[in-house]
C-alpha atoms as a PDB file:
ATOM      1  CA  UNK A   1     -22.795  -2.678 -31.839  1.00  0.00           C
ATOM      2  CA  UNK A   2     -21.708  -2.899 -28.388  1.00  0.00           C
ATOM      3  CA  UNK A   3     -18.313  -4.034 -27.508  1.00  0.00           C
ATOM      4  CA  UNK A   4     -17.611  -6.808 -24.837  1.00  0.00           C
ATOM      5  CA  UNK A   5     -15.651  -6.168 -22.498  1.00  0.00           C
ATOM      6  CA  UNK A   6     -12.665  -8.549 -20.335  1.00  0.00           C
ATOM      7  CA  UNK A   7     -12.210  -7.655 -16.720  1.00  0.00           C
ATOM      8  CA  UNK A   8      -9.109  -8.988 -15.704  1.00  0.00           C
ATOM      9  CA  UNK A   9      -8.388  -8.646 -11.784  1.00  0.00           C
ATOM     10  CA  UNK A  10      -4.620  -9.759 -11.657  1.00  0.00           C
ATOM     11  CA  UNK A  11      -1.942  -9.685  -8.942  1.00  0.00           C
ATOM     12  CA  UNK A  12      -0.172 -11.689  -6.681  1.00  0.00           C
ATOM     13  CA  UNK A  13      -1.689 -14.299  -3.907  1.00  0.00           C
ATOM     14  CA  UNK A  14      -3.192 -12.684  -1.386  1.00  0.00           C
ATOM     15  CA  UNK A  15      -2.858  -9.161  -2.780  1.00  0.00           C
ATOM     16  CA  UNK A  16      -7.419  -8.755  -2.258  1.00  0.00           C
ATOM     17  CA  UNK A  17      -8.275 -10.011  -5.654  1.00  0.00           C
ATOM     18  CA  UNK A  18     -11.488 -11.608  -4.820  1.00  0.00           C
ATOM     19  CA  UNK A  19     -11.949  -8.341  -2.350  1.00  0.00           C
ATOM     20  CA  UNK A  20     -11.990  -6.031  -5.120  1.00  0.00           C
ATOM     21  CA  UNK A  21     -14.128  -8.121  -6.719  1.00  0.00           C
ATOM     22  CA  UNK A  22     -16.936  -7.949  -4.571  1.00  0.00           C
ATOM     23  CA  UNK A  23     -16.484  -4.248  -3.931  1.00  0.00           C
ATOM     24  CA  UNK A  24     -16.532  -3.675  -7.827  1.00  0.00           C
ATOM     25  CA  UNK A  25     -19.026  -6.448  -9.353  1.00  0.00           C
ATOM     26  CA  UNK A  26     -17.649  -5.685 -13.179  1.00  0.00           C
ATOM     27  CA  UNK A  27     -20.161  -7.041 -15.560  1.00  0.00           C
ATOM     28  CA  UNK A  28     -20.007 -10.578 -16.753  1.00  0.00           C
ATOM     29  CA  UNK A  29     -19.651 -13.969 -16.003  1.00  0.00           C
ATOM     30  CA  UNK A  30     -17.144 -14.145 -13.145  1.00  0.00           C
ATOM     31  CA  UNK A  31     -14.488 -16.964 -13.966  1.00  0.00           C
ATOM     32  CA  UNK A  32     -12.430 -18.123 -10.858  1.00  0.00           C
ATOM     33  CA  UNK A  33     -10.933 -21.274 -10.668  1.00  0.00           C
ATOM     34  CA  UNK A  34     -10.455 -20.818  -6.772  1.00  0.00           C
ATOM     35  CA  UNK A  35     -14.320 -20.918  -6.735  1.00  0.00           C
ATOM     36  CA  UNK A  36     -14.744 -23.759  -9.453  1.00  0.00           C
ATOM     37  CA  UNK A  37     -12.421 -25.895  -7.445  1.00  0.00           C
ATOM     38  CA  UNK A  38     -14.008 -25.644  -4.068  1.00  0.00           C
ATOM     39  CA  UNK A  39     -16.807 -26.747  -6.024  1.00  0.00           C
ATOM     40  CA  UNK A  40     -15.691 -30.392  -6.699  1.00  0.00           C
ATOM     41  CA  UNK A  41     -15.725 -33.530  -5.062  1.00  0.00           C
ATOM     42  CA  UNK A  42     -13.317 -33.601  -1.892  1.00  0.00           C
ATOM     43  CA  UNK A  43     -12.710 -37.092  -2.730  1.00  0.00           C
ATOM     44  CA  UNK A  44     -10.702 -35.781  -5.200  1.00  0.00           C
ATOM     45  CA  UNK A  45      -6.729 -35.430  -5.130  1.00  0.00           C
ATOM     46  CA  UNK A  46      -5.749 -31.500  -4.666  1.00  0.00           C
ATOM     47  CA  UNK A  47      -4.000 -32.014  -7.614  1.00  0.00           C
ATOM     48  CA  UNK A  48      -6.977 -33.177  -9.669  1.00  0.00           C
ATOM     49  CA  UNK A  49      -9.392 -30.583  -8.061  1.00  0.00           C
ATOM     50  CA  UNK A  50      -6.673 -28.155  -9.475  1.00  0.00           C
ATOM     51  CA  UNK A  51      -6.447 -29.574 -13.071  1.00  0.00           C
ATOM     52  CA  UNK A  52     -10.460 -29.812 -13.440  1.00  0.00           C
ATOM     53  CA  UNK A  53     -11.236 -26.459 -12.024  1.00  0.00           C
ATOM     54  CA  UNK A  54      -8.205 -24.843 -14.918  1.00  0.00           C
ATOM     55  CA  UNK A  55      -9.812 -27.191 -17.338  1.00  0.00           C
ATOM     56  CA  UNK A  56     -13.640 -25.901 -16.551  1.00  0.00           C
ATOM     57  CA  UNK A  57     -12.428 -22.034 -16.646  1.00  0.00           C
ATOM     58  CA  UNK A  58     -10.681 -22.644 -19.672  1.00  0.00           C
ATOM     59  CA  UNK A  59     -13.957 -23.900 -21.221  1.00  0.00           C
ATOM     60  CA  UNK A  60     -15.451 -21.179 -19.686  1.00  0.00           C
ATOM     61  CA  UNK A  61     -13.631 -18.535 -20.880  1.00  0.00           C
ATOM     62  CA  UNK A  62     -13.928 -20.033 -24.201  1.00  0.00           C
ATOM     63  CA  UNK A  63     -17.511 -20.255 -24.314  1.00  0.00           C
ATOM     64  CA  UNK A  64     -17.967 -16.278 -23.060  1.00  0.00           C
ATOM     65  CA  UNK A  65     -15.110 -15.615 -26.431  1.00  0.00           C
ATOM     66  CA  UNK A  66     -17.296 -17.456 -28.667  1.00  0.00           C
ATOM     67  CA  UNK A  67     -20.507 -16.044 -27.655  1.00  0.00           C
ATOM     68  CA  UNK A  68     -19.055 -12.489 -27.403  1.00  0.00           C
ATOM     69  CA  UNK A  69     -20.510 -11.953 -23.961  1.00  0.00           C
ATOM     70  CA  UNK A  70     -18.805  -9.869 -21.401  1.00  0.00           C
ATOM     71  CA  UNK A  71     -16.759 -11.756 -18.470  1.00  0.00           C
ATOM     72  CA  UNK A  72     -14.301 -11.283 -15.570  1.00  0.00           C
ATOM     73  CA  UNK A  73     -10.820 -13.298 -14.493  1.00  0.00           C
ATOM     74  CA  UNK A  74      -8.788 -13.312 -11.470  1.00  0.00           C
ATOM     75  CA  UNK A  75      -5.454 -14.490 -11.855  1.00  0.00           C
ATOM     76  CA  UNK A  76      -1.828 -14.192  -9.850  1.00  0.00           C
ATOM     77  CA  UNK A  77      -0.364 -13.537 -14.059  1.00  0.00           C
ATOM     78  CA  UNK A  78       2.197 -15.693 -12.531  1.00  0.00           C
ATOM     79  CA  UNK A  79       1.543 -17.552 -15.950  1.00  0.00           C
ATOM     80  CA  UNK A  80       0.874 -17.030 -19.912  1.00  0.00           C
ATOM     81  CA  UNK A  81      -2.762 -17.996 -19.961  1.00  0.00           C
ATOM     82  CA  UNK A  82      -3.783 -14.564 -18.360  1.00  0.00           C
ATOM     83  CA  UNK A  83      -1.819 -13.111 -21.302  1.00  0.00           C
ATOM     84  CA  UNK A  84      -3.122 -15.212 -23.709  1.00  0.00           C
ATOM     85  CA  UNK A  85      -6.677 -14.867 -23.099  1.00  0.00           C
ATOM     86  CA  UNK A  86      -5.828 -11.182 -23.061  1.00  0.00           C
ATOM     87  CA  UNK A  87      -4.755 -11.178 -26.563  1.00  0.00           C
ATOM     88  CA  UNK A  88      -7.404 -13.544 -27.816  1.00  0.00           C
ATOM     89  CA  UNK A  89     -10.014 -11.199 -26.390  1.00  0.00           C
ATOM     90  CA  UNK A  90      -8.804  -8.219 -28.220  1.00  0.00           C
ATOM     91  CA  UNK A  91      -8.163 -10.130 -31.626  1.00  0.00           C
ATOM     92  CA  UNK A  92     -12.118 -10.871 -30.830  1.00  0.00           C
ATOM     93  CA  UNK A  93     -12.732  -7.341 -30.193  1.00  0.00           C
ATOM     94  CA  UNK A  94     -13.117  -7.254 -26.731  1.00  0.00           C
ATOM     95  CA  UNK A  95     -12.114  -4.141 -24.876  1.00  0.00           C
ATOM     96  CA  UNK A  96      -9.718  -5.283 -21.941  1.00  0.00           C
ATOM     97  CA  UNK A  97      -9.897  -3.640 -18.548  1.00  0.00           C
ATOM     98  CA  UNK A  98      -7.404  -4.560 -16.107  1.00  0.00           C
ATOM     99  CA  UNK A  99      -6.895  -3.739 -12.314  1.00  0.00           C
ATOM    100  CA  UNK A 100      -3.495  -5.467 -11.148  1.00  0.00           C
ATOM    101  CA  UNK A 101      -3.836  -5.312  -7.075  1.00  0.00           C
ATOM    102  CA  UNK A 102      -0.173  -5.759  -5.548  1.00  0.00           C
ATOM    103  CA  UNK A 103       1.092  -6.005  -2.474  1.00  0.00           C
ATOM    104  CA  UNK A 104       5.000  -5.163  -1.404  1.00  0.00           C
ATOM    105  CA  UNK A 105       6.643  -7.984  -0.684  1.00  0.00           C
ATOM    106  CA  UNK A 106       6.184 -12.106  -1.274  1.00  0.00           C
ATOM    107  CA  UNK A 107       6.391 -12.182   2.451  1.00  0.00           C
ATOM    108  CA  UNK A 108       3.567  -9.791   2.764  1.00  0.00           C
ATOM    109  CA  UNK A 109       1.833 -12.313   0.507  1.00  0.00           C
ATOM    110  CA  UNK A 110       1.952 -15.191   2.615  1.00  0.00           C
ATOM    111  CA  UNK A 111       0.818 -13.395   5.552  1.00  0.00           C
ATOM    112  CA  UNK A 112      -2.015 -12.449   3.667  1.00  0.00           C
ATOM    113  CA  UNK A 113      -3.025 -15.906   2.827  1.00  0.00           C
ATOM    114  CA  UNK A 114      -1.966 -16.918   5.869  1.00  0.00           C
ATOM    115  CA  UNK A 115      -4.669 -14.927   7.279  1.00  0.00           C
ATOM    116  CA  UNK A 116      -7.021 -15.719   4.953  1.00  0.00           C
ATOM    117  CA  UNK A 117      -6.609 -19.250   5.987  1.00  0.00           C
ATOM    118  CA  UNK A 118      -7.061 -18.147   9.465  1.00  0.00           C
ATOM    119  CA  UNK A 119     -10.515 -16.625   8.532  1.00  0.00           C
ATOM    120  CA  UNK A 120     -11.507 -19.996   6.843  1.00  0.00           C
ATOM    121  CA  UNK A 121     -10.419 -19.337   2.706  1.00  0.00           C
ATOM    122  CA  UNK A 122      -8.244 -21.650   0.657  1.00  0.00           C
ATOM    123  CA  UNK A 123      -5.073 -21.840   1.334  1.00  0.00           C
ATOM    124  CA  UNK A 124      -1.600 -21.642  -1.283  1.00  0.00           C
ATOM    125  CA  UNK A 125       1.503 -23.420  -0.298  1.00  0.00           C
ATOM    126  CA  UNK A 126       4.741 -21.041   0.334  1.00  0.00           C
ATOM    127  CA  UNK A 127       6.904 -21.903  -2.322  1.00  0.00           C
ATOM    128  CA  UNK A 128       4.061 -21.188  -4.559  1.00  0.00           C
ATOM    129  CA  UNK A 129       3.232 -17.889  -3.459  1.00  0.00           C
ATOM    130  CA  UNK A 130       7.228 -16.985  -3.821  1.00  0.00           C
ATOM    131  CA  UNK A 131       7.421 -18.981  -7.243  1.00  0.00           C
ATOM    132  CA  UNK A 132       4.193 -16.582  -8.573  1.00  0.00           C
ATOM    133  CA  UNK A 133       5.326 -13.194  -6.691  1.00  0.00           C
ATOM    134  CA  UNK A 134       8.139 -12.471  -9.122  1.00  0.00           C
ATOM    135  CA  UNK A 135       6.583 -14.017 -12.449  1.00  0.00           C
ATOM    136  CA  UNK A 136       3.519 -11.765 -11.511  1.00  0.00           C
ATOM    137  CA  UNK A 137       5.534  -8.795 -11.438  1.00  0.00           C
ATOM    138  CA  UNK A 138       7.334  -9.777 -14.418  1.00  0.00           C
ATOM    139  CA  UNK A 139       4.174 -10.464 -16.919  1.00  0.00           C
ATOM    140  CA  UNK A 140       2.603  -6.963 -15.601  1.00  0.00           C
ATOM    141  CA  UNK A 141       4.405  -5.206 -18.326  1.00  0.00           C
ATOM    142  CA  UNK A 142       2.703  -7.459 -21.155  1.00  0.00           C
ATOM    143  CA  UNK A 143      -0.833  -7.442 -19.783  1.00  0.00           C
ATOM    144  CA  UNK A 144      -0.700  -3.400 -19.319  1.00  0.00           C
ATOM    145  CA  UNK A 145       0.333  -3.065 -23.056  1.00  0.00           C
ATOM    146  CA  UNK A 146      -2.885  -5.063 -23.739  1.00  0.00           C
ATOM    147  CA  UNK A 147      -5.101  -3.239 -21.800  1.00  0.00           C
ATOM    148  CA  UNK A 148      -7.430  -0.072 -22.751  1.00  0.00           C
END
């Protein structure tokens, strides 16, 4: 039998997540809720965008669990989702490979999606990128010990 596999690309805003991702291409159903919420209606609040595109990539991610197919994440792991789906992939017998991209500083994150707006991407408000930098860091430590 051949065992699925999790990619998880992790690390803070603006650290090249989505960069490595095209570089790479790791097998599976790429789940990004960046890319499921510039999807949906404009019409809709930011806030709502937001909460649909988490709710669609939670059903997402669900679906790939229950069907035992491979997929990939990005996340900031400024949260406990990233962790959780971790651990509910390997109770499921996934194997779990994880690249955490990081950058020095929270500063050097917002000038990174400061450019990014610059070159026409999404863009993250500050005291979001400095609430996630730390909490990133901090959750790193769980999400190696759950990686092969």
């Amino acid at each position: 039998m051949i065992t699925p596999c999790l990619t998880v690309l992790a690390g803070p805003n603006g650290a090249g997540k989505s960069t490595i991702y095209e570089v790479v291409k790791p097998l599976g159903r790429f789940i990004n809720a960046d890319l499921i919420e510039s999807g949906l209606s404009p019409r809709l609040s930011k806030g709502d965008r937001e909460k649909q595109a988490a709710r669609t990539a939670l059903e997402a991610v669900r679906l790939q669990l229950s069907r035992k197919r491979d997929f990939v994440i990005e996340t900031t792991l400024a949260g406990n989702w990233p962790i959780r789906v971790m651990q509910e992939a390997k109770d499921a017998g996934y194997r779990i490979d994880f690249v955490f991209v990081c950058l020095d500083s929270a500063e050097r994150s917002l000038d990174r999606v400061e450019f990014r707006v610059r070159q026409g991407g999404h863009d993250i408000p500050h005291d979001v990128i400095l609430r996630r930098f730390p909490r990133s860091l901090a959750n790193l430590p769980r999400a190696v010990k759950l990686a092969d």
